[in-house]
Protein backbone atom coordinates (compact mmCIF):
# COMPACT_ATOMS: atom_id res chain seq x y z
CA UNK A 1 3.14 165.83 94.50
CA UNK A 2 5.90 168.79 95.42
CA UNK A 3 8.96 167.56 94.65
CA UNK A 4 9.91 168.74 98.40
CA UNK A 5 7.28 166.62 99.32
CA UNK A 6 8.75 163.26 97.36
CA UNK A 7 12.03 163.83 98.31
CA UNK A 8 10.61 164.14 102.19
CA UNK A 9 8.84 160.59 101.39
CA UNK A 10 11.46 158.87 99.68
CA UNK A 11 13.50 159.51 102.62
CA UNK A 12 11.23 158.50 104.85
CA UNK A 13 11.00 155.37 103.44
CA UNK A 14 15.00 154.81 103.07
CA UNK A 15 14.98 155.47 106.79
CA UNK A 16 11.96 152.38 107.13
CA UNK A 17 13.90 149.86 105.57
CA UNK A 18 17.53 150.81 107.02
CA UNK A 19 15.73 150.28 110.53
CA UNK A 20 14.90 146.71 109.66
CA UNK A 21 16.53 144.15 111.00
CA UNK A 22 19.08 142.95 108.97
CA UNK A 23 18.39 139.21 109.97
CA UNK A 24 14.94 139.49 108.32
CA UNK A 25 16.09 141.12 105.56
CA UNK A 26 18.59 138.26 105.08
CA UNK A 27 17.17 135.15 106.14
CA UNK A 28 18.52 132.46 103.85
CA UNK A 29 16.66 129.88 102.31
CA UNK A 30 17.04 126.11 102.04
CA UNK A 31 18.71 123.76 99.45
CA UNK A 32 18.35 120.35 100.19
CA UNK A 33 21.97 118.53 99.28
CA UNK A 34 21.19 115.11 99.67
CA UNK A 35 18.04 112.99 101.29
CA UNK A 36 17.21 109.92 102.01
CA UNK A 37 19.71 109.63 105.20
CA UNK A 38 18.45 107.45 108.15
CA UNK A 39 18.56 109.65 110.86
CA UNK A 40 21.37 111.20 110.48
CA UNK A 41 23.66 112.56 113.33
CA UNK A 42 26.89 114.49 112.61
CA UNK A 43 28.75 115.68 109.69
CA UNK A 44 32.09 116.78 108.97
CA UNK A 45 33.58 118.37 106.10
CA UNK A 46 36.57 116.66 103.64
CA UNK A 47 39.48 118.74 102.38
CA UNK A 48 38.05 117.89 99.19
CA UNK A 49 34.61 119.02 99.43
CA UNK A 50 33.26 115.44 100.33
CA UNK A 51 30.58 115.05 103.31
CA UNK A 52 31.26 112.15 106.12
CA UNK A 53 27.63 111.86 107.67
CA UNK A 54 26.74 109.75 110.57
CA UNK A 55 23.81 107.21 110.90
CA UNK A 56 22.68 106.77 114.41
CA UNK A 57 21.79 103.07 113.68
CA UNK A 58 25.49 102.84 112.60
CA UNK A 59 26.09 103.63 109.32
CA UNK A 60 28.88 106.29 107.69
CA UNK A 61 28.54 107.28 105.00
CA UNK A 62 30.33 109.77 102.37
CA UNK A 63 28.41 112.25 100.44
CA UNK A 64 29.79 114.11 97.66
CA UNK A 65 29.79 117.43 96.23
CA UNK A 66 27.21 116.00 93.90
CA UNK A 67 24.78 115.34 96.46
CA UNK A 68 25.12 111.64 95.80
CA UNK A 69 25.00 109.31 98.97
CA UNK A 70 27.70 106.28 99.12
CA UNK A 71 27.25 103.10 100.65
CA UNK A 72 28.05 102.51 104.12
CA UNK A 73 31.70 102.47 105.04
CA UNK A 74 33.31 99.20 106.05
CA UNK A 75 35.00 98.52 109.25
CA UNK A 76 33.36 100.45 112.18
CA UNK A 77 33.66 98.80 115.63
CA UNK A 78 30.31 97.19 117.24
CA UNK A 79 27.67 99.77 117.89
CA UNK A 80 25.10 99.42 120.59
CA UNK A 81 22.33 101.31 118.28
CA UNK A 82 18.77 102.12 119.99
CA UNK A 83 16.64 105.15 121.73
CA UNK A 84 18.47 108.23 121.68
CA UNK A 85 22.35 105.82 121.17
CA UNK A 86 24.01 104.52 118.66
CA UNK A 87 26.90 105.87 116.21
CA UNK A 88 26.81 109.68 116.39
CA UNK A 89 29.16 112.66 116.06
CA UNK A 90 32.09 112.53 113.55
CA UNK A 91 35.25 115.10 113.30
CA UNK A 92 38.03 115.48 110.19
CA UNK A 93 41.49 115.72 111.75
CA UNK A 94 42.15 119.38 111.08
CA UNK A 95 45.67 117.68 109.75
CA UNK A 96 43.65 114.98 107.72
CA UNK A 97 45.85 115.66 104.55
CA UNK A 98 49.47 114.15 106.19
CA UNK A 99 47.12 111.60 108.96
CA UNK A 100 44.15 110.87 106.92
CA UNK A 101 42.46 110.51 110.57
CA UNK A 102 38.85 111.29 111.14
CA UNK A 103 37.17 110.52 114.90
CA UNK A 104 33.92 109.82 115.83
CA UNK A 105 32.00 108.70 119.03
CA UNK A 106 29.18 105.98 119.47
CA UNK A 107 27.36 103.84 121.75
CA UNK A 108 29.86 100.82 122.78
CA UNK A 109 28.25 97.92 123.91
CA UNK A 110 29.50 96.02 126.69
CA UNK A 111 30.99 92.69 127.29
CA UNK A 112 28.98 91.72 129.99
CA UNK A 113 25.96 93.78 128.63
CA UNK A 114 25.01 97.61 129.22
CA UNK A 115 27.17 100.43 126.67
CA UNK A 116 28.71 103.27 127.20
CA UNK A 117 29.90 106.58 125.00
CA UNK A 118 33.29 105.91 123.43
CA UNK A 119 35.51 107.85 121.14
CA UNK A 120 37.28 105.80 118.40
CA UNK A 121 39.95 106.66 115.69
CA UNK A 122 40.60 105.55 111.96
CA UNK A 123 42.13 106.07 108.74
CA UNK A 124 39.88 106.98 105.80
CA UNK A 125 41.01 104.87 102.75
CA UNK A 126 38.30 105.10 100.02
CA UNK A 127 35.09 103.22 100.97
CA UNK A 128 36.84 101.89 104.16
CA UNK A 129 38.45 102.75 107.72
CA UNK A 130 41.64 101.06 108.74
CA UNK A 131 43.43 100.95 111.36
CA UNK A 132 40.48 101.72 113.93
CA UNK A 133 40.95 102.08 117.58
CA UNK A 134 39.09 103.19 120.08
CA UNK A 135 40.78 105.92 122.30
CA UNK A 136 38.03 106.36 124.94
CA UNK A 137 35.79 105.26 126.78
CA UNK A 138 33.42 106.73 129.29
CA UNK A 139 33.09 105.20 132.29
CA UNK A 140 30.93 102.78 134.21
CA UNK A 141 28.58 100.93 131.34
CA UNK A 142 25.14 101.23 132.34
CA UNK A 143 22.32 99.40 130.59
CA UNK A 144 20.46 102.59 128.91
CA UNK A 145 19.88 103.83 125.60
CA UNK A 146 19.60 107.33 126.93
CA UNK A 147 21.51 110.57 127.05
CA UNK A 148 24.60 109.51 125.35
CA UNK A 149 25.66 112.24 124.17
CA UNK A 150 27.68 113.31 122.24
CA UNK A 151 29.75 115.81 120.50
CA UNK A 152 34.02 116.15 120.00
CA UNK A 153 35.27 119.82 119.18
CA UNK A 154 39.15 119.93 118.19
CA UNK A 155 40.40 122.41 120.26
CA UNK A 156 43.32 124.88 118.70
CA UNK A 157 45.98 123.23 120.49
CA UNK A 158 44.74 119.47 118.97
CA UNK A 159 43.26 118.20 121.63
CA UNK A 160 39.91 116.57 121.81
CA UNK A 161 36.55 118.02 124.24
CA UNK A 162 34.18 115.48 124.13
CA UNK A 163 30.57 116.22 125.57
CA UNK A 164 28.86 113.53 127.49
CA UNK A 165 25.79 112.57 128.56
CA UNK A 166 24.42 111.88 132.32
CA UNK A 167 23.39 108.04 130.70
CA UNK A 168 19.61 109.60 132.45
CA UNK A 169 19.29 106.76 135.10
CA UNK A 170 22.98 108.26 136.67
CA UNK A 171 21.82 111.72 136.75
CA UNK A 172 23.55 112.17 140.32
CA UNK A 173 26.86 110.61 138.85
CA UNK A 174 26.81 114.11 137.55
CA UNK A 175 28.28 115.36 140.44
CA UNK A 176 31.27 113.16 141.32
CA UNK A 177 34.70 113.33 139.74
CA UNK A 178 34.91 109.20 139.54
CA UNK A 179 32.80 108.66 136.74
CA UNK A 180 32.49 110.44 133.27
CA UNK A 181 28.94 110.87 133.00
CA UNK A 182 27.11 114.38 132.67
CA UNK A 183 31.18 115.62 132.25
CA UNK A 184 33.05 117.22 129.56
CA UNK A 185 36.04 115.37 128.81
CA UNK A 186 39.82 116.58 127.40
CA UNK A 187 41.61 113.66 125.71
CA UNK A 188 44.92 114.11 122.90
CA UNK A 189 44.45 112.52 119.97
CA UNK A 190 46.27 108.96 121.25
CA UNK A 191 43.03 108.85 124.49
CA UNK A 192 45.70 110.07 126.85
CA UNK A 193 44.53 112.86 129.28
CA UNK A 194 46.47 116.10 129.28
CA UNK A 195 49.05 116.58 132.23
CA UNK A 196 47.26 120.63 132.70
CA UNK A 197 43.53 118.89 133.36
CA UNK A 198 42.05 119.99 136.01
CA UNK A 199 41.53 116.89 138.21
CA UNK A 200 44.69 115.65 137.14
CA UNK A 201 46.69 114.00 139.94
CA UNK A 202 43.35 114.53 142.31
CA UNK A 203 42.49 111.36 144.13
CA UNK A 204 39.28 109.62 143.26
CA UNK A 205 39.22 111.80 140.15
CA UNK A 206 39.29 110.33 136.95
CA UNK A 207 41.93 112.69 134.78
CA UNK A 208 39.78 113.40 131.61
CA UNK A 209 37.44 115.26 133.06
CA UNK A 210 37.41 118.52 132.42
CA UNK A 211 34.25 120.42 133.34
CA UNK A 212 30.82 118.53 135.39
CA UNK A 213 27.55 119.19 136.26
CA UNK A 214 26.32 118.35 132.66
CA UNK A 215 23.27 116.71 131.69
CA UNK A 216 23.42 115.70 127.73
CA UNK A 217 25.49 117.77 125.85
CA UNK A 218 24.41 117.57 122.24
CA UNK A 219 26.15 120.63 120.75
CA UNK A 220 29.62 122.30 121.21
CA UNK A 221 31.41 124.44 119.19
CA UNK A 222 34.31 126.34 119.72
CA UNK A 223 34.58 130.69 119.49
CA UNK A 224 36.30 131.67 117.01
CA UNK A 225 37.98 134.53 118.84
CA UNK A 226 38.75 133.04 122.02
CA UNK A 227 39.20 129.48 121.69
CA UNK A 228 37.09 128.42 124.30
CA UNK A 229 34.42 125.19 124.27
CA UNK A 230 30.66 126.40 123.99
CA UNK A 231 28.16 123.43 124.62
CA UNK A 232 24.46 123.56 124.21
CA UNK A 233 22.67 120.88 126.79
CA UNK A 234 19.38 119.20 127.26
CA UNK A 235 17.40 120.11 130.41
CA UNK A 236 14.36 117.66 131.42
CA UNK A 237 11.33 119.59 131.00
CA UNK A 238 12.85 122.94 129.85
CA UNK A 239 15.89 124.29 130.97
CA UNK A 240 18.19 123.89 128.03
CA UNK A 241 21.31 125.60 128.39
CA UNK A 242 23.65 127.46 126.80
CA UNK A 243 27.40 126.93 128.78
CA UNK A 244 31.15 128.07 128.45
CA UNK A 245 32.85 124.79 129.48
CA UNK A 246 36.01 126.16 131.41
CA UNK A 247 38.34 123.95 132.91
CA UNK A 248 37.51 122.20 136.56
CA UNK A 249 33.68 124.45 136.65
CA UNK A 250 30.17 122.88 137.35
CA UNK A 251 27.49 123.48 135.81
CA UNK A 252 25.00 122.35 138.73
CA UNK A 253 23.06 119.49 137.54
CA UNK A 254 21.17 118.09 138.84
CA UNK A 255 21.56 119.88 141.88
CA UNK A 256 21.35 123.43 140.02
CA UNK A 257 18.55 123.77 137.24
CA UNK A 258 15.75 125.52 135.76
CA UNK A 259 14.49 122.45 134.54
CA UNK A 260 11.26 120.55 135.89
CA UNK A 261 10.40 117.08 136.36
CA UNK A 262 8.94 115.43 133.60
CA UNK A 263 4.83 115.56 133.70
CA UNK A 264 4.61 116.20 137.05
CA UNK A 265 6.52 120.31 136.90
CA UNK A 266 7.90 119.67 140.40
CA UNK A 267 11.17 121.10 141.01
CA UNK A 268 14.42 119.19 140.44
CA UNK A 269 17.40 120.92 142.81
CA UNK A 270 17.26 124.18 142.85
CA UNK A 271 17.18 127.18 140.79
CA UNK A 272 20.30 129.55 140.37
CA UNK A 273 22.58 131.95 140.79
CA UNK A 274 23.91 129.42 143.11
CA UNK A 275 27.71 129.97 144.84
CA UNK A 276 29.70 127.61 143.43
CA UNK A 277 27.85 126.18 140.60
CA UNK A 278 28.24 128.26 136.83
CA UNK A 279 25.30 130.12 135.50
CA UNK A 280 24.33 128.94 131.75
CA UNK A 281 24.66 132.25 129.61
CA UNK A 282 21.31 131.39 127.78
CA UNK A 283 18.08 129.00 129.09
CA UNK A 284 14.98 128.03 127.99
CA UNK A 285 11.99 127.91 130.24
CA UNK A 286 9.19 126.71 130.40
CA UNK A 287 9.01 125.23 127.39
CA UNK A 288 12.62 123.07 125.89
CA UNK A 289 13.51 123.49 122.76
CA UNK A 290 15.67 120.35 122.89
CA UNK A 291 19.33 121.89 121.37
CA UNK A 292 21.89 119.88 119.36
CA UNK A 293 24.18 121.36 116.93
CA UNK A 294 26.23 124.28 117.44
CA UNK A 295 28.13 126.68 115.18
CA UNK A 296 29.59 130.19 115.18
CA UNK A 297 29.43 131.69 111.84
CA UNK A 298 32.53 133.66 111.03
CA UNK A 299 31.25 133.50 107.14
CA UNK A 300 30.75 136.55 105.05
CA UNK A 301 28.12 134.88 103.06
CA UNK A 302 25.99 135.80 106.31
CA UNK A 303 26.31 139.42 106.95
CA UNK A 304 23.78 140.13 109.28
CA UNK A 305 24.63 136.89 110.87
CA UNK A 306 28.28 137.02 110.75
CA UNK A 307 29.60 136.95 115.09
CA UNK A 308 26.44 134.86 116.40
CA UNK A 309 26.06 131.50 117.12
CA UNK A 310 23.13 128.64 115.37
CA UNK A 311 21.96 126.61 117.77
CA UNK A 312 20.13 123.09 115.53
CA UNK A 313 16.51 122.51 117.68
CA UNK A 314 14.88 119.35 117.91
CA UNK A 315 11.46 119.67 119.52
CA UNK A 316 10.74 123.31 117.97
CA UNK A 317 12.19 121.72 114.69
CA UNK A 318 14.16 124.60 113.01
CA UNK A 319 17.18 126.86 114.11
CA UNK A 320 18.22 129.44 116.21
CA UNK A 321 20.41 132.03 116.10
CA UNK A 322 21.53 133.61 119.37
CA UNK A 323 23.38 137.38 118.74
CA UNK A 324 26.04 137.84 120.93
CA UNK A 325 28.39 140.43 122.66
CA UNK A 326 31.12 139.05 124.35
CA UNK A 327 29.27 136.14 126.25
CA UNK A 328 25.98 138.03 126.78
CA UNK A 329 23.38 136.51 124.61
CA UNK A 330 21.56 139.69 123.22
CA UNK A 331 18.90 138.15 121.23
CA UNK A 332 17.16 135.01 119.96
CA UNK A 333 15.94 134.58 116.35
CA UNK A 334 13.84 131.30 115.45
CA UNK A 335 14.79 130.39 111.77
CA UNK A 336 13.48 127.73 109.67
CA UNK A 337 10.38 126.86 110.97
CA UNK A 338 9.03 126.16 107.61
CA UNK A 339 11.51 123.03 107.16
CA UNK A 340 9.05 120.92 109.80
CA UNK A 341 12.04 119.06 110.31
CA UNK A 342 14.34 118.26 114.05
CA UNK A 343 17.46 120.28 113.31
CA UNK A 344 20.29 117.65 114.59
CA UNK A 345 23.34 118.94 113.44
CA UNK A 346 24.66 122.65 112.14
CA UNK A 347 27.99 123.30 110.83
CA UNK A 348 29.77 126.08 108.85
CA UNK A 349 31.99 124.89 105.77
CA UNK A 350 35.11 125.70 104.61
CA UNK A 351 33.27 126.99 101.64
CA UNK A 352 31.65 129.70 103.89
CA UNK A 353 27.89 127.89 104.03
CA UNK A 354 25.94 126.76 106.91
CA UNK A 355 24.53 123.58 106.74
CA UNK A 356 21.61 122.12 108.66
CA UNK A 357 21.29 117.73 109.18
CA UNK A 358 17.69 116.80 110.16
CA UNK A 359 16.88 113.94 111.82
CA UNK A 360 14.30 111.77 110.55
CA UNK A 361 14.39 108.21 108.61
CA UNK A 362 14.70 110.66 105.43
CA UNK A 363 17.07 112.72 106.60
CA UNK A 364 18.62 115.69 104.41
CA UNK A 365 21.57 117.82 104.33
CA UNK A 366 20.48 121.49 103.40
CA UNK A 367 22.71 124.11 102.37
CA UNK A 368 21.61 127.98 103.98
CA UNK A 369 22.21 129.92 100.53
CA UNK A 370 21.54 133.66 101.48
């Protein structure tokens, strides 16, 4: 061959591979941390490297660098565990090193039967919480085990967003400002409801609510450039949505949806753009892929991922990564399909790695190493 000719290949070649996306070229692959985690729910990172996972039947556990799984920790309140309820997301107080504080939400049962989704505060003191209280609690109880929810974001000012489900038999409750189900709520740290809500001072209106129109919120995250609360939301039978939850909006269900009934595919409200009623940035029709965790990487480990959100999937069991500019959603990549696993939680660590929680009754926490 001429050498005009190589050089003419070679380049031709360089020019291939520079045109491919970067993604593929970068996909990470899986290290599993720990296993044997019964269904597992939320994690949260330690200032010392330690893992705080959640057990939905109501177990917390810490897991440590190590990979090694501790025994569950002592003093939660009473969790009403069963169906999709029970003890679920968990946050580290981003001041954890002077409070010691972590917060997490579960299924409260009632005193005269039914649960609801509350939020609960405690002091981590080696295998134990002290000092537990809960600071909220969505109201009415309903007897259901069923779209609870939930997940709490710290927001940069140290308050507290906490997602919340529509409890499925209350689906219209949705819609009304004297309830907290299908809502977004904004509590500070003590449970007390910021004097700049929204529906703050608005009669009928109960003053944590902060955005409606929800159906489950099982992801939320919050952009790392702007501050603002991103939630990722069951639909029925598809529809899944991708929201920005801004203060006072709706986000139209069940009234506004391009989700179906289940089994039957009839219509359930209507479809949007709809005056008055948000649009989700991102949906997923006809087919859900059933979202829960939610995180922005901001890591340089990821390169070609570095500015787009993960988005943990359930029914299509892997991830997905959503590229973004501004709030347009300018493509979807489906990731870890080969893990044949329900993707509940995703989170970024302070050591720059994602990591991935799958649900199952031998759960695992995997580490994305690219």
């Amino acid at each position: 061959m001429k050498t005009s000719t190589l050089l003419v290949s070679l380049a031709a070649a360089a020019a291939f591979v520079a045109a491919l996306p970067a993604a593929h070229a970068a996909t990470p692959r899986p290290v599993v941390v720990a296993k044997g985690l019964a269904n597992p729910w939320g994690l949260a990172f330690l200032p010392d490297g330690r893992m705080l996972v959640t057990e939905r039947a109501g177990r917390l556990r810490i897991v440590d660098a190590q990979g090694r799984v501790g025994e569950p920790l002592a003093g939660l309140p009473p969790i009403s565990a069963g169906g999709q309820c029970g003890l679920l997301d968990v946050v580290v107080d981003p001041k954890f090193a002077q409070t010691g504080l972590i917060f997490f939400s579960f299924a409260e049962p009632g005193s005269e039967g039914g649960n609801s989704t509350a939020v609960a505060r405690a002091k981590l003191e080696g295998d134990r919480l002290s000092e537990v209280r809960v600071i909220f609690r969505q109201a009415p109880k309903v007897s259901s085990q069923h779209h609870c929810g939930s997940r709490i974001v710290f927001a940069r000012d140290g308050r507290l967003f906490v997602g919340l489900g529509d409890r499925f038999s209350r689906k219209d409750d949705a819609q009304t400002l004297d309830n907290h189900h299908g809502k977004v709520v904004r509590i500070d740290a003590e449970g007390k409801a910021p004097a700049d809500n929204p529906f703050v001072g608005r009669a009928g209106a109960l003053p944590e609510i902060w955005s409606l129109g929800h159906r489950n919120i099982q992801g939320a995250a919050l952009h790392p450039g702007t501050g603002e609360l991103w939630a990722v939301e069951h639909g029925p039978q598809g529809g899944d949505e991708v929201n920005v939850a801004e203060a006072g909006k709706n986000y139209g269900w069940p009234l506004v949806t391009y989700g179906r009934n289940y089994g039957l595919g009839t219509r359930i409200g209507e479809e949007g753009p709809k005056p008055g009623y948000e649009q989700p940035l991102k949906h997923w029709v006809p087919t859900s892929i059933a979202p829960s965790g939610m995180a922005f990487v901001t890591s340089d480990r990821y390169p070609a991922w570095k500015g787009s959100v993960l988005v943990g999937a359930l029914r299509s069991q892997g991830l997905v990564r959503l590229s973004l500019d501004g709030r347009q959603v300018t493509g979807e990549e489906r990731l870890m399909g080969n893990l044949n696993a329900r993707v509940r939680d995703v989170r970024q660590a302070p050591d720059g790695f994602v990591y991935l929680l799958t649900d199952s009754a031998d759960g695992r926490i995997i580490r994305l190493e690219p």
